[in-house]
Protein backbone atom coordinates (compact mmCIF):
# COMPACT_ATOMS: atom_id res chain seq x y z
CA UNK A 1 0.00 0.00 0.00
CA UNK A 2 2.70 2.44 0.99
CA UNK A 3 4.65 1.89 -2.42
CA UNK A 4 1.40 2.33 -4.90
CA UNK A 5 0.94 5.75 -2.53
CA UNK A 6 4.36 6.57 -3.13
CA UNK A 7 4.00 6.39 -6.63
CA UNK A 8 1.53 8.32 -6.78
CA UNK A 9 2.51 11.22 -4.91
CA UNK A 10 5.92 11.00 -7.34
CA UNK A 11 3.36 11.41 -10.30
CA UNK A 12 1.71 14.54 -8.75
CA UNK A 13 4.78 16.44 -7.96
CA UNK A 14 3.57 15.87 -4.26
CA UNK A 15 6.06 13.36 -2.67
CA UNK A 16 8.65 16.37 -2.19
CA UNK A 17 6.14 17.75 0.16
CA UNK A 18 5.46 14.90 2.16
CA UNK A 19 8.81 13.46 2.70
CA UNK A 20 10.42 12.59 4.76
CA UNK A 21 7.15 12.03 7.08
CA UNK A 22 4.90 9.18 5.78
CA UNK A 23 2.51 7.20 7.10
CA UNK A 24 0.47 4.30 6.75
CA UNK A 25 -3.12 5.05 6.52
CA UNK A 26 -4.96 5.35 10.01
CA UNK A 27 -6.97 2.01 11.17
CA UNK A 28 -9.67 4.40 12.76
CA UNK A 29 -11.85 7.18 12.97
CA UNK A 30 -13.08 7.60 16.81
CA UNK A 31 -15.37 10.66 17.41
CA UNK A 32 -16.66 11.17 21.16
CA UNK A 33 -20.29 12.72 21.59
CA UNK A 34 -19.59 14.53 24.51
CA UNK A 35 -20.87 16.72 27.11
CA UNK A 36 -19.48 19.78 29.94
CA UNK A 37 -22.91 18.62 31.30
CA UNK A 38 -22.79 15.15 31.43
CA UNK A 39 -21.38 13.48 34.83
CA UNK A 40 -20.74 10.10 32.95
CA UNK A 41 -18.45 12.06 30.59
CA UNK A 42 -14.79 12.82 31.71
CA UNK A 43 -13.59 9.53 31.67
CA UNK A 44 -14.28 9.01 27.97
CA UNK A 45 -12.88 12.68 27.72
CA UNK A 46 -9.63 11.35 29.38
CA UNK A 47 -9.73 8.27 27.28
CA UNK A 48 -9.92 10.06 23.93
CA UNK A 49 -7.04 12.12 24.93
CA UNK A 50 -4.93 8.57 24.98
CA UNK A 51 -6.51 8.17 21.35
CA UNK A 52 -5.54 11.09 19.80
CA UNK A 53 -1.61 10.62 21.13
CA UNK A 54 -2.06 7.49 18.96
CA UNK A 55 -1.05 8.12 15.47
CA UNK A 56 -2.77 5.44 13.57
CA UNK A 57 -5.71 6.79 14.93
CA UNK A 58 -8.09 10.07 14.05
CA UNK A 59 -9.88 11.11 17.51
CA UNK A 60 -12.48 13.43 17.36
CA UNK A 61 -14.45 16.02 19.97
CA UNK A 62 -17.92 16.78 19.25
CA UNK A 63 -19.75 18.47 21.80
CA UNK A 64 -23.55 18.14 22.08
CA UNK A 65 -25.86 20.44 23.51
CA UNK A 66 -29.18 18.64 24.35
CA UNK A 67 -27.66 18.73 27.78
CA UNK A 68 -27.23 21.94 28.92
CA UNK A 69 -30.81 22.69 30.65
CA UNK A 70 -28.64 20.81 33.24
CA UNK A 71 -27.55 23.59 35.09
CA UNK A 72 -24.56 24.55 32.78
CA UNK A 73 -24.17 25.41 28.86
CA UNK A 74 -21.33 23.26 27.53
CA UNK A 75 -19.00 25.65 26.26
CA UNK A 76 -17.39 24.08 23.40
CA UNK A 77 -20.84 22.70 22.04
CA UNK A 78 -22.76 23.51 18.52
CA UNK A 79 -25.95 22.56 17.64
CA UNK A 80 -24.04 20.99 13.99
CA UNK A 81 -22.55 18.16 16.15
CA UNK A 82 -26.15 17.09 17.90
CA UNK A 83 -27.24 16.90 14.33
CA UNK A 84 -24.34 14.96 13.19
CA UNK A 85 -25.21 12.22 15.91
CA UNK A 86 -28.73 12.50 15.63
CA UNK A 87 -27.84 11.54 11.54
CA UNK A 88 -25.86 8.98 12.76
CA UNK A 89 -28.21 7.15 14.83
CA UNK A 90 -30.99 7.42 11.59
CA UNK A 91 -28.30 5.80 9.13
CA UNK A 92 -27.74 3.35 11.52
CA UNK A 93 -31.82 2.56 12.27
CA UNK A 94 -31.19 2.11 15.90
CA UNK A 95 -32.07 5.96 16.83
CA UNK A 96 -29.57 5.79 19.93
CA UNK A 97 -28.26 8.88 21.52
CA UNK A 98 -26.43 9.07 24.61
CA UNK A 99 -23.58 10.72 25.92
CA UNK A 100 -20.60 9.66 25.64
CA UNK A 101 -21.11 7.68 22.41
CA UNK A 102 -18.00 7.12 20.31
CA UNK A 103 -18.85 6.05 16.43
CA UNK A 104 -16.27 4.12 14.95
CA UNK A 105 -15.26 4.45 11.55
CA UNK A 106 -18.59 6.47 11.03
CA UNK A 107 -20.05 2.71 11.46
CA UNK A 108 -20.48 1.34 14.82
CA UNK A 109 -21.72 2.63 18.03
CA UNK A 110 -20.13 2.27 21.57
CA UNK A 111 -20.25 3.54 25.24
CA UNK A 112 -17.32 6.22 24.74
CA UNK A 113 -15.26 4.98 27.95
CA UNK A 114 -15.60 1.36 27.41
CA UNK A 115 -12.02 0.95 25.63
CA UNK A 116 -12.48 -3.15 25.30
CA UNK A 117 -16.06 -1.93 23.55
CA UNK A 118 -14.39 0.67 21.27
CA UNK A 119 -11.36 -2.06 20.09
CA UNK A 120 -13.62 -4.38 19.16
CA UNK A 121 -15.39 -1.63 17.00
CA UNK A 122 -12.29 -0.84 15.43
CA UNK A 123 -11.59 -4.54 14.20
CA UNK A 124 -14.88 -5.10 13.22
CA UNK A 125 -14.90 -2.08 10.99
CA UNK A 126 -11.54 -2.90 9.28
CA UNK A 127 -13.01 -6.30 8.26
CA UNK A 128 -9.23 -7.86 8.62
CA UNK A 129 -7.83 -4.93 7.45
CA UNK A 130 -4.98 -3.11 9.26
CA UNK A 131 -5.91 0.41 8.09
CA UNK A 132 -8.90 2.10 6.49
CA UNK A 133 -9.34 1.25 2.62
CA UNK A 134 -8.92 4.51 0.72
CA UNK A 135 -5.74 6.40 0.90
CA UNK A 136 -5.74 9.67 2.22
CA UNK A 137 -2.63 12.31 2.24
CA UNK A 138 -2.40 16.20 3.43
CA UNK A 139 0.50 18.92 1.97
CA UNK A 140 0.45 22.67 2.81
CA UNK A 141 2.29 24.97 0.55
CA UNK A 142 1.85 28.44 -0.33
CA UNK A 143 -1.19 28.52 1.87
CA UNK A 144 -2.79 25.54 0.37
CA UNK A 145 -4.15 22.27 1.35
CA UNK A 146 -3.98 19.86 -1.16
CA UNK A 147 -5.79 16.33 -0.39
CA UNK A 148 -4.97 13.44 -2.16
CA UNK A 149 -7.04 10.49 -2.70
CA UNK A 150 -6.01 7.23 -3.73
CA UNK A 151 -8.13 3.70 -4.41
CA UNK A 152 -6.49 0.66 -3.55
CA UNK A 153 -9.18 -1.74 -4.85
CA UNK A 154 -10.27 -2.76 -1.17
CA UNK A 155 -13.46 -1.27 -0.88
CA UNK A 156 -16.58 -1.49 -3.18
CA UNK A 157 -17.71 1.67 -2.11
CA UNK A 158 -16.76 4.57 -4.32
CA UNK A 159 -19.00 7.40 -4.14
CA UNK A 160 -17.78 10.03 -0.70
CA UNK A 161 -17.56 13.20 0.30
CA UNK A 162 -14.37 14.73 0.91
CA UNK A 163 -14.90 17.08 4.82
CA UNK A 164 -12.15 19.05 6.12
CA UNK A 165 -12.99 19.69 10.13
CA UNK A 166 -11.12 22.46 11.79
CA UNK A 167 -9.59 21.36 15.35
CA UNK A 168 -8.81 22.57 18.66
CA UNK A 169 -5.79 20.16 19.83
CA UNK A 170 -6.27 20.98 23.21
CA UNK A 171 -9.04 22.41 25.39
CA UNK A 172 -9.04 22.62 29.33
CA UNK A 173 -12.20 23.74 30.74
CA UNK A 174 -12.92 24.43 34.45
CA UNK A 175 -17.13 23.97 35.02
CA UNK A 176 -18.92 25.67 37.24
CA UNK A 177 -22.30 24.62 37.54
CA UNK A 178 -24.33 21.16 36.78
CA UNK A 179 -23.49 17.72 36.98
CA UNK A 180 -19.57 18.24 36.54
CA UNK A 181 -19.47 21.11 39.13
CA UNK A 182 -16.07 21.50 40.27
CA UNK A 183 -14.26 19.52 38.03
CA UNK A 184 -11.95 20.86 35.33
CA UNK A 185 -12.09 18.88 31.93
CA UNK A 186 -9.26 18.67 29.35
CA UNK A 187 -10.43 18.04 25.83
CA UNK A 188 -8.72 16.82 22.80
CA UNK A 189 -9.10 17.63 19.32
CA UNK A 190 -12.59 19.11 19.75
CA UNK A 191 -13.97 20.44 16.14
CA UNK A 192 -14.88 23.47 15.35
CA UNK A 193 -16.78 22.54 11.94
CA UNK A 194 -17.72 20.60 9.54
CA UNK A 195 -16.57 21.76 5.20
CA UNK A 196 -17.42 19.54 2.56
CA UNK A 197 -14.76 20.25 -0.18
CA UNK A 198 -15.05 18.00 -2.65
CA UNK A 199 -16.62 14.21 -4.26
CA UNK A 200 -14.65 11.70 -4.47
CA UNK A 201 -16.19 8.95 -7.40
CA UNK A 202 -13.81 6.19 -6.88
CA UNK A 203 -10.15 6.32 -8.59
CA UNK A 204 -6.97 8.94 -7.60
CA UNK A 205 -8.29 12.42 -7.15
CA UNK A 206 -6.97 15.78 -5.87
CA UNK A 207 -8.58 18.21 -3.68
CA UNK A 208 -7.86 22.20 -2.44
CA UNK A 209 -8.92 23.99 -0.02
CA UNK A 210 -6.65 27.60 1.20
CA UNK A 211 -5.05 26.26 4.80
CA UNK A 212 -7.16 29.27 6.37
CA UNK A 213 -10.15 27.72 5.92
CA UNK A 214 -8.82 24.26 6.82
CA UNK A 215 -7.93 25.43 9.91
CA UNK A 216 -11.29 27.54 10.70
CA UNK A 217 -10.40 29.12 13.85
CA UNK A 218 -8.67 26.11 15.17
CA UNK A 219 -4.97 25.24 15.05
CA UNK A 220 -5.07 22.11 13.06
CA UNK A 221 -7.96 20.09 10.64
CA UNK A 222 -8.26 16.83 9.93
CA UNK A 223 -10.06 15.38 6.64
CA UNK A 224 -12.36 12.52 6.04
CA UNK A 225 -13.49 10.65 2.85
CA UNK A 226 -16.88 9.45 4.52
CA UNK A 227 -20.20 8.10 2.37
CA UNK A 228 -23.42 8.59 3.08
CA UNK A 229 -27.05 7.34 3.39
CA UNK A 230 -29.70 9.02 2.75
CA UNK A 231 -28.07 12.13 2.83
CA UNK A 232 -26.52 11.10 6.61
CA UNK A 233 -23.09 10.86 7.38
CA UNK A 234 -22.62 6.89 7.25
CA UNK A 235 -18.87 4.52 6.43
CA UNK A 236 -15.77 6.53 6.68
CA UNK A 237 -13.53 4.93 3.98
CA UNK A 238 -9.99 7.14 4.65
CA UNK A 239 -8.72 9.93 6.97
CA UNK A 240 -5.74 12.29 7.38
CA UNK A 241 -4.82 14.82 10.12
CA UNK A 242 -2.63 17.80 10.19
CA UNK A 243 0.74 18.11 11.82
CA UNK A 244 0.87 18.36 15.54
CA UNK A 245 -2.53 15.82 15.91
């Protein structure tokens, strides 16, 4: 897999830019519903902190905020990511919603601080694979982000959407009030939004976006080639984060 990437990224004048740092593709996406609100929350906070340290592995924040009624209004939250798991749970046809949920591979639902839960997710999902089945690859230069895609022949899915989500790496947040009074939560790579850039319809393709935008506010992005059903965000097929995640 790493040499047909390779090859690729010699064709595209892009394997100067990448070098010497590659990487096999990640073998998951994790992303953590989560709540400031939610009492059952920080450990799965803490958890997905040891995720994101991991670098065959894309972990994601989202921050919901059906729970803030509780007493305190989650500060990081956006009504985009309630919607996003809301989607979820319709693609899926089992309607669940709970905090913390992690989704796995934009596929499979778990408790988001049972780690024996969320590993079995992530082999499940890779269907003997050791990595997600679409290669995915990130260069900056002159204040451009140029995403590359690449088909391996592993997957019999080939119609995606190519999403670029700005990140905060790192968020510490004392709370005041509700069912996490007193405690003071550290967050990791909690998004900021959600930019569809592109469709991806199987094959190599290439993909721009100005690194402004890809970063959104935040001080890194990450990018997902993810399908959908019925027009909800359903299998992720390949991923790529910025430096620094």
């Amino acid at each position: 897999m790493a040499s047909r990437l390779k090859l690729f990224l010699a064709a595209t004048g892009l394997a100067a830019l990448l070098e010497p740092a590659f990487a096999e593709p990640p073998r998951a996406v994790v992303e953590l519903f989560t709540s400031q609100g939610c009492s059952n929350c920080p450990p799965a906070d803490a958890l997905l902190v040891e995720y994101s340290r991991q670098p065959d592995i894309v972990a994601l924040s989202f921050p919901v905020n059906y729970w803030d009624y509780l007493g305190w209004k989650d500060t990081l939250a956006h009504a985009d990511f309630t919607a996003r798991q809301k989607n979820y749970a319709h693609a899926r046809s089992d309607r669940q919603i709970f905090t913390p949920q992690m989704i796995v591979n934009g596929k499979k639902s778990c408790i988001g601080s049972d780690q024996v839960q969320i590993e079995k997710a992530i082999q499940m999902t890779l269907k003997g694979r050791s990595a997600l089945p679409v290669d995915v690859t990130i260069a900056e230069q002159n204040g451009m982000v140029t995403v590359s895609v690449l088909e391996t022949g592993e997957t019999m899915q080939r119609e995606a959407q190519v999403w670029v989500l700005p990140v905060l790496r790192s968020q510490t947040v004392p709370i005041e009030r509700g069912e996490n009074k007193g405690k003071t939560v550290t967050y990791a790579n909690v998004v900021r939004g959600l930019k569809r850039i592109g469709e991806w319809h199987g094959g190599s393709a290439r993909f721009e976006v100005p690194v402004e935008t890809a970063r959104g506010g935040g001080d890194g992005y990450v990018v997902l080639l993810q399908t959908s059903h019925d027009d909800r965000p359903s299998v992720i097929l390949g991923a790529a984060k910025s430096a620094g995640l």
